[in-house]
N, C-alpha and C. Protein backbone atom coordinates (compact mmCIF):
# COMPACT_ATOMS: atom_id res chain seq x y z
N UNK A 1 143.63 256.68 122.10
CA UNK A 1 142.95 257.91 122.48
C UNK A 1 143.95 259.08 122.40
N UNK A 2 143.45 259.93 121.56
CA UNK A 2 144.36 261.23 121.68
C UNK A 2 144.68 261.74 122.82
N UNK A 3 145.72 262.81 123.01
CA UNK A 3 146.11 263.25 124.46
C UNK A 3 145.62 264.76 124.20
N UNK A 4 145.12 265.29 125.34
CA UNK A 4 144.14 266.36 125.16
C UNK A 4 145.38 267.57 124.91
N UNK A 5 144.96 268.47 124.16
CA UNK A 5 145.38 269.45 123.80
C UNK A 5 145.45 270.61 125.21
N UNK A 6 144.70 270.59 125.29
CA UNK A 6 144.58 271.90 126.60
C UNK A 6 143.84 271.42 127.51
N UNK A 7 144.43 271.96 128.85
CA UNK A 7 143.35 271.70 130.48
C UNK A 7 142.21 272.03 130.39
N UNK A 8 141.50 271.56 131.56
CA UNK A 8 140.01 272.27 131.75
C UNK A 8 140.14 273.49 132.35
N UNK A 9 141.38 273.73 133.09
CA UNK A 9 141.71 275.26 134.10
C UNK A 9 141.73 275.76 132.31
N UNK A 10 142.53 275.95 131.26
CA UNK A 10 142.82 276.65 130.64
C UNK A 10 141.65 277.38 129.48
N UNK A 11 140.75 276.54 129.42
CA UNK A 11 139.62 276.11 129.06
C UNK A 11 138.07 277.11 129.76
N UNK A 12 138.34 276.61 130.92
CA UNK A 12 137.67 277.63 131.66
C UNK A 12 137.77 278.97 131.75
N UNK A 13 139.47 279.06 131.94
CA UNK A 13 139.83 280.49 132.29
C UNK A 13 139.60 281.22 130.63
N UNK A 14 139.57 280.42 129.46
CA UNK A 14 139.39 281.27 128.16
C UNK A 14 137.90 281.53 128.33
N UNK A 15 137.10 280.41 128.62
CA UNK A 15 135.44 280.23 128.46
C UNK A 15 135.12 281.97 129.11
N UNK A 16 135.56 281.98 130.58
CA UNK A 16 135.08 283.18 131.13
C UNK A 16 135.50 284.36 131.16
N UNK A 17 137.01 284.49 130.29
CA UNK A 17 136.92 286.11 129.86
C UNK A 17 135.83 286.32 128.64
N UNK A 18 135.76 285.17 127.62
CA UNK A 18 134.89 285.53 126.55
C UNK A 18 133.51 285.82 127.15
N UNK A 19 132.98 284.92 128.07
CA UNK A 19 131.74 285.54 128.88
C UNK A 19 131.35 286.65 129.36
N UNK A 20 132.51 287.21 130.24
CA UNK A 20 132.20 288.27 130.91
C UNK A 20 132.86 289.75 130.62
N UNK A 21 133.72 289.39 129.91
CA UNK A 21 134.39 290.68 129.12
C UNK A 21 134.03 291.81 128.34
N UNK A 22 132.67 291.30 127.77
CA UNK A 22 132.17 292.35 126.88
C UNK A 22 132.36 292.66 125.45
N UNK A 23 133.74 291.54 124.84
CA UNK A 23 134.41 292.12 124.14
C UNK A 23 133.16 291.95 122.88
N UNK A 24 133.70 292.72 121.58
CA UNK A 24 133.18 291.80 120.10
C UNK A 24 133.84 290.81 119.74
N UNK A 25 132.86 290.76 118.52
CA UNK A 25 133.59 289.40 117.72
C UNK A 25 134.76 289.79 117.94
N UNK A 26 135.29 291.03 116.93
CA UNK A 26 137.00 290.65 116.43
C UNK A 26 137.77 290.76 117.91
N UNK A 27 137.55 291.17 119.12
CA UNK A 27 138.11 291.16 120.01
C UNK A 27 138.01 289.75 120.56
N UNK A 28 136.83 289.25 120.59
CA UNK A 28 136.66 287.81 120.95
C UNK A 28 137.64 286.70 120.03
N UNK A 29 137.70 287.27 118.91
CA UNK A 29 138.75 286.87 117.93
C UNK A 29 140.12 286.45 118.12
N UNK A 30 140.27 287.50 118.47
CA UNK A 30 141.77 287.91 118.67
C UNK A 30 141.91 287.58 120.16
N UNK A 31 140.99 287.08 121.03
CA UNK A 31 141.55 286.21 122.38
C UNK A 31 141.67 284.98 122.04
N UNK A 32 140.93 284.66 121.64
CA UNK A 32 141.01 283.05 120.90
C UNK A 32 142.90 283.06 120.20
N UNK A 33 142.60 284.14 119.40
CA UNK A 33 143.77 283.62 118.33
C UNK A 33 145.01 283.68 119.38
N UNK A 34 145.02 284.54 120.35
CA UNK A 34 145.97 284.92 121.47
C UNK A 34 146.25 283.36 122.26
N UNK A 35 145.50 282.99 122.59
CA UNK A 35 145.11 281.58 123.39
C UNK A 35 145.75 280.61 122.38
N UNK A 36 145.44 280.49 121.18
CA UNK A 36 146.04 279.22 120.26
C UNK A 36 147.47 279.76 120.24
N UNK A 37 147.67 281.10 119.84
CA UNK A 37 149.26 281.18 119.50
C UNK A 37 150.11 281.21 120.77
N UNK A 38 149.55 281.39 121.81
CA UNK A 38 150.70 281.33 123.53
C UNK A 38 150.87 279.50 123.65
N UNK A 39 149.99 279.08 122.75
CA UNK A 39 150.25 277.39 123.32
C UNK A 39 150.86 276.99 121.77
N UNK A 40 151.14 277.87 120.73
CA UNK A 40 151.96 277.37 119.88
C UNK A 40 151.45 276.85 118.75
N UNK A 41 150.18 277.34 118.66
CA UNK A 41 149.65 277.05 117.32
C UNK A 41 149.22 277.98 116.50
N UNK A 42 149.04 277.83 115.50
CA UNK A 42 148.51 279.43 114.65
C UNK A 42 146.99 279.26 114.35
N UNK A 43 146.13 280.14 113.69
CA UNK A 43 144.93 279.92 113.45
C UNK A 43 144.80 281.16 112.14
N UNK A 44 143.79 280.93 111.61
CA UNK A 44 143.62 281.88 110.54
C UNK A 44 142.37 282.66 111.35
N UNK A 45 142.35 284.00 110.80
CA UNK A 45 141.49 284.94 111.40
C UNK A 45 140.23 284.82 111.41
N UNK A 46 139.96 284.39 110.40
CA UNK A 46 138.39 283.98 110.02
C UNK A 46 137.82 282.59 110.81
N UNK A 47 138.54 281.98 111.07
CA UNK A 47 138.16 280.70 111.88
C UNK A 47 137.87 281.14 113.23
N UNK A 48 139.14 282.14 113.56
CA UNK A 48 139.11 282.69 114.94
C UNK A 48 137.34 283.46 115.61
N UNK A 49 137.47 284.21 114.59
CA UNK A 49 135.99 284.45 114.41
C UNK A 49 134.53 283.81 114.36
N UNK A 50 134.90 282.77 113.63
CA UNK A 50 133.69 281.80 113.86
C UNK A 50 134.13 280.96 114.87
N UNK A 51 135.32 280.54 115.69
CA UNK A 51 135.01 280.06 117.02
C UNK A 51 134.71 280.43 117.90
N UNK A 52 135.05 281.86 117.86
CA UNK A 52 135.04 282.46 119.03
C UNK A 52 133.03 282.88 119.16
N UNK A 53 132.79 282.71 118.14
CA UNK A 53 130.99 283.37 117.75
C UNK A 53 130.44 281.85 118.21
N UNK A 54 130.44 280.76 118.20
CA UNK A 54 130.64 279.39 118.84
C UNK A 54 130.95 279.11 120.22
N UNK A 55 132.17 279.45 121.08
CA UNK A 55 132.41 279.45 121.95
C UNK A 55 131.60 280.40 122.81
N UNK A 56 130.99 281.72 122.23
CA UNK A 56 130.11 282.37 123.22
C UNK A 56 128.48 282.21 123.17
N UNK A 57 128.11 281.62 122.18
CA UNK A 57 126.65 281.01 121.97
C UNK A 57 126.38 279.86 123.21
N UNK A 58 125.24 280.27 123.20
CA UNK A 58 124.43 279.32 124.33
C UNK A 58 125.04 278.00 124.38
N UNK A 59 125.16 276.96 125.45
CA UNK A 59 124.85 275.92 124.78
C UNK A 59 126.52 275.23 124.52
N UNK A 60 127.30 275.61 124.39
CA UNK A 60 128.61 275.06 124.30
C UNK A 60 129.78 275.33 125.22
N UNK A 61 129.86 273.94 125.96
CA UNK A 61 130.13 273.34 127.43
C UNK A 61 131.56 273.35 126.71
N UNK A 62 132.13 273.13 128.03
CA UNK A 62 134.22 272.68 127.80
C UNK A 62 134.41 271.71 126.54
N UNK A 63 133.76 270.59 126.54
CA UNK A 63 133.25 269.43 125.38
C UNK A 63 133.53 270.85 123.91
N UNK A 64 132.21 271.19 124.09
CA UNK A 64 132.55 271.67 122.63
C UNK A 64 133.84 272.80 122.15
N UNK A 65 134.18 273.25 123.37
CA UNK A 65 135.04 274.40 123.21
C UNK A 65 136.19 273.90 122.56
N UNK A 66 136.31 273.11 123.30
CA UNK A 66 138.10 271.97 123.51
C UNK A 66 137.84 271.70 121.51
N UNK A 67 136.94 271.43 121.61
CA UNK A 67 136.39 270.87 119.95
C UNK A 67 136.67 271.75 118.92
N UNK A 68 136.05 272.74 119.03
CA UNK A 68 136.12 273.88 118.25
C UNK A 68 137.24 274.30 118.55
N UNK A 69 138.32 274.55 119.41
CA UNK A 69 139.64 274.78 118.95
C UNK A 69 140.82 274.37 118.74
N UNK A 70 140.53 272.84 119.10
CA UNK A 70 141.51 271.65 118.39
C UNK A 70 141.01 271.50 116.55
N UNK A 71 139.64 272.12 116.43
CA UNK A 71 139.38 272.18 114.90
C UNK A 71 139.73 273.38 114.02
N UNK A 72 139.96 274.24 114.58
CA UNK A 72 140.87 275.51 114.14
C UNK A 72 142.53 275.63 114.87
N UNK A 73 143.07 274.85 115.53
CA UNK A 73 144.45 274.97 115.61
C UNK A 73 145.51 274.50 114.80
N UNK A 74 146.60 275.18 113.54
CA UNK A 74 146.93 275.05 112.74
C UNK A 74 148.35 274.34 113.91
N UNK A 75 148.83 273.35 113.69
CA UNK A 75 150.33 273.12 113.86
C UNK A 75 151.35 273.88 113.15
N UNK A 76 152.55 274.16 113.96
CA UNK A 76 153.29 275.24 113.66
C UNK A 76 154.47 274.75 114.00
């Protein structure tokens, strides 16, 4: 079994600025990409974008989040 990439605190605490922040996409973007690169990974912009448009749609719990950004985190 893989060893999880990121907490559920860390997870959460990304889930609910994207919730309640207001931001747009590219701002929603660029928290995401902020979030992968403070834990040391890189991401390409365009991915950032479609996770972050993912991560704020209905419907996608810690499960999918954790998912969607272990599937856009580039090792560095």
């Amino acid at each position: 079994m893989a060893m999880a990439k990121f907490t559920t605190m860390e997870l959460e605490s990304l889930r609910n600025e994207l919730m309640q922040s207001g931001l747009d996409r590219w701002q929603s973007a660029e928290l995401v990409s902020s979030f992968l690169i403070g834990r040391g990974y890189g991401v390409s912009r365009e991915h950032a974008v479609d996770a972050a448009s993912k991560i704020e749609g209905m419907g996608c719990n810690l499960t999918c989040m954790e998912q969607e950004l272990e599937r856009i985190a580039l090792v560095m």
